[in-house]
C-alpha atoms as a PDB file:
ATOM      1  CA  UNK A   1    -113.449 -28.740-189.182  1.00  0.00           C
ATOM      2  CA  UNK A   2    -111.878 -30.835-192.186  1.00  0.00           C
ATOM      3  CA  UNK A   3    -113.229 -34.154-192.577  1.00  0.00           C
ATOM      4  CA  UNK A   4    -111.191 -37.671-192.267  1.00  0.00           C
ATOM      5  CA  UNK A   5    -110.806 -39.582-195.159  1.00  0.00           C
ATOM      6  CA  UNK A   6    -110.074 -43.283-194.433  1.00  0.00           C
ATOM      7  CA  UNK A   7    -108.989 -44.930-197.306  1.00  0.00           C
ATOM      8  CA  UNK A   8    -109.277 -48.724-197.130  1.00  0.00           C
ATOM      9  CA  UNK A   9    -106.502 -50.783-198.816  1.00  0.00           C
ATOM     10  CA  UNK A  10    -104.224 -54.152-198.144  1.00  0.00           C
ATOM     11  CA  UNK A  11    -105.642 -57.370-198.745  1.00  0.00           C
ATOM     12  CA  UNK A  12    -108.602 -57.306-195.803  1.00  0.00           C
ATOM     13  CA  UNK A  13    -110.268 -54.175-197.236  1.00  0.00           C
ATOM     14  CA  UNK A  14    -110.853 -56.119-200.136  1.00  0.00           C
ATOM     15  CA  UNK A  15    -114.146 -57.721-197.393  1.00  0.00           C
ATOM     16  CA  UNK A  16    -116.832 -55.321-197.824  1.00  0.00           C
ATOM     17  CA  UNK A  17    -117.871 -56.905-194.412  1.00  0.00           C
ATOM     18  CA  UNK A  18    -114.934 -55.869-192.421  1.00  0.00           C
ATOM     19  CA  UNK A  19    -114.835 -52.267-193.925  1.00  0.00           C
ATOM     20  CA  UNK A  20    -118.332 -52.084-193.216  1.00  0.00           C
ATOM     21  CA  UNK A  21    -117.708 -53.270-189.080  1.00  0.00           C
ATOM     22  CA  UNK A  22    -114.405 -50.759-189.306  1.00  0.00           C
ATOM     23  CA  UNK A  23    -117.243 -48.135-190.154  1.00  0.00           C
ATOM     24  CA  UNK A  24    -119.212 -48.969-187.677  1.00  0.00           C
ATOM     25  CA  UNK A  25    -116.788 -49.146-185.101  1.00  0.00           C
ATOM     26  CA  UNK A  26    -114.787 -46.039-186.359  1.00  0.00           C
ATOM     27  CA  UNK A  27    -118.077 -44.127-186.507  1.00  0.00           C
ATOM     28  CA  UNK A  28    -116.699 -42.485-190.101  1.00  0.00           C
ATOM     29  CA  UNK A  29    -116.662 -43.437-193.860  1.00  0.00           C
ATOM     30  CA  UNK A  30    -114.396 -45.254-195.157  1.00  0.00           C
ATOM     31  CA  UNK A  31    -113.253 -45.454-198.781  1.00  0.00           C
ATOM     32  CA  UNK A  32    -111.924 -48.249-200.435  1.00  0.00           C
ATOM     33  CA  UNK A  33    -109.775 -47.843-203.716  1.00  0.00           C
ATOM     34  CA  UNK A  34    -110.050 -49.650-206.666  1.00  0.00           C
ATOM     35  CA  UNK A  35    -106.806 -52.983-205.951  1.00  0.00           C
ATOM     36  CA  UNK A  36    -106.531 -52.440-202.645  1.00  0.00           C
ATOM     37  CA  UNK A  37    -104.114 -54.821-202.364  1.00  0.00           C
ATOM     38  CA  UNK A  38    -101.933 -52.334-203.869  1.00  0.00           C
ATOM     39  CA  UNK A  39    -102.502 -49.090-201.447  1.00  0.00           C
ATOM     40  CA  UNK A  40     -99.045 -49.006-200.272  1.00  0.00           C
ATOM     41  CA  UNK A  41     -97.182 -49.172-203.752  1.00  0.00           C
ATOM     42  CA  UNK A  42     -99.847 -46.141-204.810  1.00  0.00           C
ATOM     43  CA  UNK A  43     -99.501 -44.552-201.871  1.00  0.00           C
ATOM     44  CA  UNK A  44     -95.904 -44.553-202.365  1.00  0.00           C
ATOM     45  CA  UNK A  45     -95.571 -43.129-205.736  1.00  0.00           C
ATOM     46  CA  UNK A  46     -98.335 -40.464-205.300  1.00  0.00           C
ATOM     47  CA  UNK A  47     -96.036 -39.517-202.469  1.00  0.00           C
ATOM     48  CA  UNK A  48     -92.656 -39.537-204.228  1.00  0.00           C
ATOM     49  CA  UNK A  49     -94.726 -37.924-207.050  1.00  0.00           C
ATOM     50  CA  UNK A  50     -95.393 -34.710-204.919  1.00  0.00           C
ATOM     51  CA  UNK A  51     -91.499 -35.053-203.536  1.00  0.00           C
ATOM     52  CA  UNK A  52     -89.900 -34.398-207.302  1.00  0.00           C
ATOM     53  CA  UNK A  53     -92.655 -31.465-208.353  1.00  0.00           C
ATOM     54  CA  UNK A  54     -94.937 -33.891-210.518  1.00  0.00           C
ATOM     55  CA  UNK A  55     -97.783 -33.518-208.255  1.00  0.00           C
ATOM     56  CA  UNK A  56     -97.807 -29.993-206.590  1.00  0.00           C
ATOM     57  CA  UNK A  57     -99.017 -30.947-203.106  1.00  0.00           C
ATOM     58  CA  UNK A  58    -100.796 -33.793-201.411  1.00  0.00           C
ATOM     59  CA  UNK A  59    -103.718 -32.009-201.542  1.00  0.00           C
ATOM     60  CA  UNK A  60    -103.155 -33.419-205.353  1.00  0.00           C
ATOM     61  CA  UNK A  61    -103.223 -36.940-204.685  1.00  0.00           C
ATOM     62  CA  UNK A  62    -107.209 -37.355-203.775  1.00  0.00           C
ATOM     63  CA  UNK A  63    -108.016 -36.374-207.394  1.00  0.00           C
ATOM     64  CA  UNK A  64    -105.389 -39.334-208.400  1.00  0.00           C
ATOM     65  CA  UNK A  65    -107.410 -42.768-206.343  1.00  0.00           C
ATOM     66  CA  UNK A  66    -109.621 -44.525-207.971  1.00  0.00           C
ATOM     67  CA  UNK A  67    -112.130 -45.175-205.547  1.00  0.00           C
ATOM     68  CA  UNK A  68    -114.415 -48.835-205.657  1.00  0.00           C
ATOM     69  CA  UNK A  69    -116.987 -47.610-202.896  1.00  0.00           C
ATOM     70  CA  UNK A  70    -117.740 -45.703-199.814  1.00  0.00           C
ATOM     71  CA  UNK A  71    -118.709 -47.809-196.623  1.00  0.00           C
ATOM     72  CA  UNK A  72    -120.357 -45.630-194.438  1.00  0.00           C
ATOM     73  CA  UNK A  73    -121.477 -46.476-189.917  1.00  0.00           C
ATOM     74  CA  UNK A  74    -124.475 -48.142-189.922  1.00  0.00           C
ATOM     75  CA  UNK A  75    -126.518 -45.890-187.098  1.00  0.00           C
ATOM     76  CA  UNK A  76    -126.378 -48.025-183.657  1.00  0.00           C
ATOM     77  CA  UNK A  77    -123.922 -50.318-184.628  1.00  0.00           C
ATOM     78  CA  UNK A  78    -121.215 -48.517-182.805  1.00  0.00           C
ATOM     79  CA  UNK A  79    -123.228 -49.364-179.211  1.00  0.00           C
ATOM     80  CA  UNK A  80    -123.591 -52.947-180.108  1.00  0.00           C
ATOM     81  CA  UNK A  81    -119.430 -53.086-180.512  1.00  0.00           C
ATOM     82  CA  UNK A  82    -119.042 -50.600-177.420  1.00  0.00           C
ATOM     83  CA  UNK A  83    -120.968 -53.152-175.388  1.00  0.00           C
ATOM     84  CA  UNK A  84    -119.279 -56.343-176.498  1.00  0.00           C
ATOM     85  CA  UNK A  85    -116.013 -54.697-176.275  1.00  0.00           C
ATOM     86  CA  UNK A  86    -116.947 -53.676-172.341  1.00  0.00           C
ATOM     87  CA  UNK A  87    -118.168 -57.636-172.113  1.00  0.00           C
ATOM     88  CA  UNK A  88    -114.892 -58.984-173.474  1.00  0.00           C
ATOM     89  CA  UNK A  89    -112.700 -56.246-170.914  1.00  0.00           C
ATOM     90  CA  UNK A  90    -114.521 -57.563-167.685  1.00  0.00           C
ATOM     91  CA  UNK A  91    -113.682 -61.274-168.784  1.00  0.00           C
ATOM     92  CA  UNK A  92    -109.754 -60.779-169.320  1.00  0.00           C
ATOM     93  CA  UNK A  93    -109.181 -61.274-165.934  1.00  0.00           C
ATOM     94  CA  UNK A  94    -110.152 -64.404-165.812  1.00  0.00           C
ATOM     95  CA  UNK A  95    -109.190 -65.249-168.886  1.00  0.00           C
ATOM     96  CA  UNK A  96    -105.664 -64.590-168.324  1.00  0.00           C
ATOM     97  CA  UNK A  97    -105.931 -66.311-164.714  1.00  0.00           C
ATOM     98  CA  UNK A  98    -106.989 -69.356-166.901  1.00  0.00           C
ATOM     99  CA  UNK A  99    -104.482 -69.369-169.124  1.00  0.00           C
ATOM    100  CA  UNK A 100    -102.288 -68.865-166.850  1.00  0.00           C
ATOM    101  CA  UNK A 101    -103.229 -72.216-164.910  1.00  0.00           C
ATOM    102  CA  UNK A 102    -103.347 -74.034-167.803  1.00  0.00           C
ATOM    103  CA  UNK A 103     -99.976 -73.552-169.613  1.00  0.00           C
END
């Protein structure tokens, strides 16, 4: 089985906090590149460089990211955000009963 990259870029991976929590909660590494903040322009011309025969696949692009660092699940973390998720589900009821009243 191939393994999933997750490549962390825009302006929030630049919080090694919340790529460490997307670890945990993704239960995979995640990689952030070097100016994340500019994933999508790279991402774009790595792609239009494969599209015009400069690159010769995309297989081609993972040698072309510069990486910053790997983030990688922090073993039981995962349970601890399963659990608060399954508190937050069983309170939206009465959440949205409450907000409801109250508008």
């Amino acid at each position: 089985m191939a393994r999933i990259v997750v490549l962390g870029g825009g302006g929030g991976a630049r919080s090694d906090t919340w790529l460490a929590i997307l670890a945990d909660v993704l239960g995979t590494r995640l990689t952030r590149m070097k100016r994340p903040e500019l994933a999508g322009a790279v991402g774009v011309a790595l792609t239009a460089a494969v599209a015009v025969g400069a690159l010769p696949d995309m297989k081609a692009i993972s040698g072309k990211l510069a990486v910053d660092r790997d983030f990688d699940p922090t073993e039981g973390s995962r349970a601890a955000y399963d659990g608060a998720l399954a508190r937050l589900t069983a309170l939206r009821p009465a959440l949205s009963r409450d907000a409801r009243t109250h508008a």
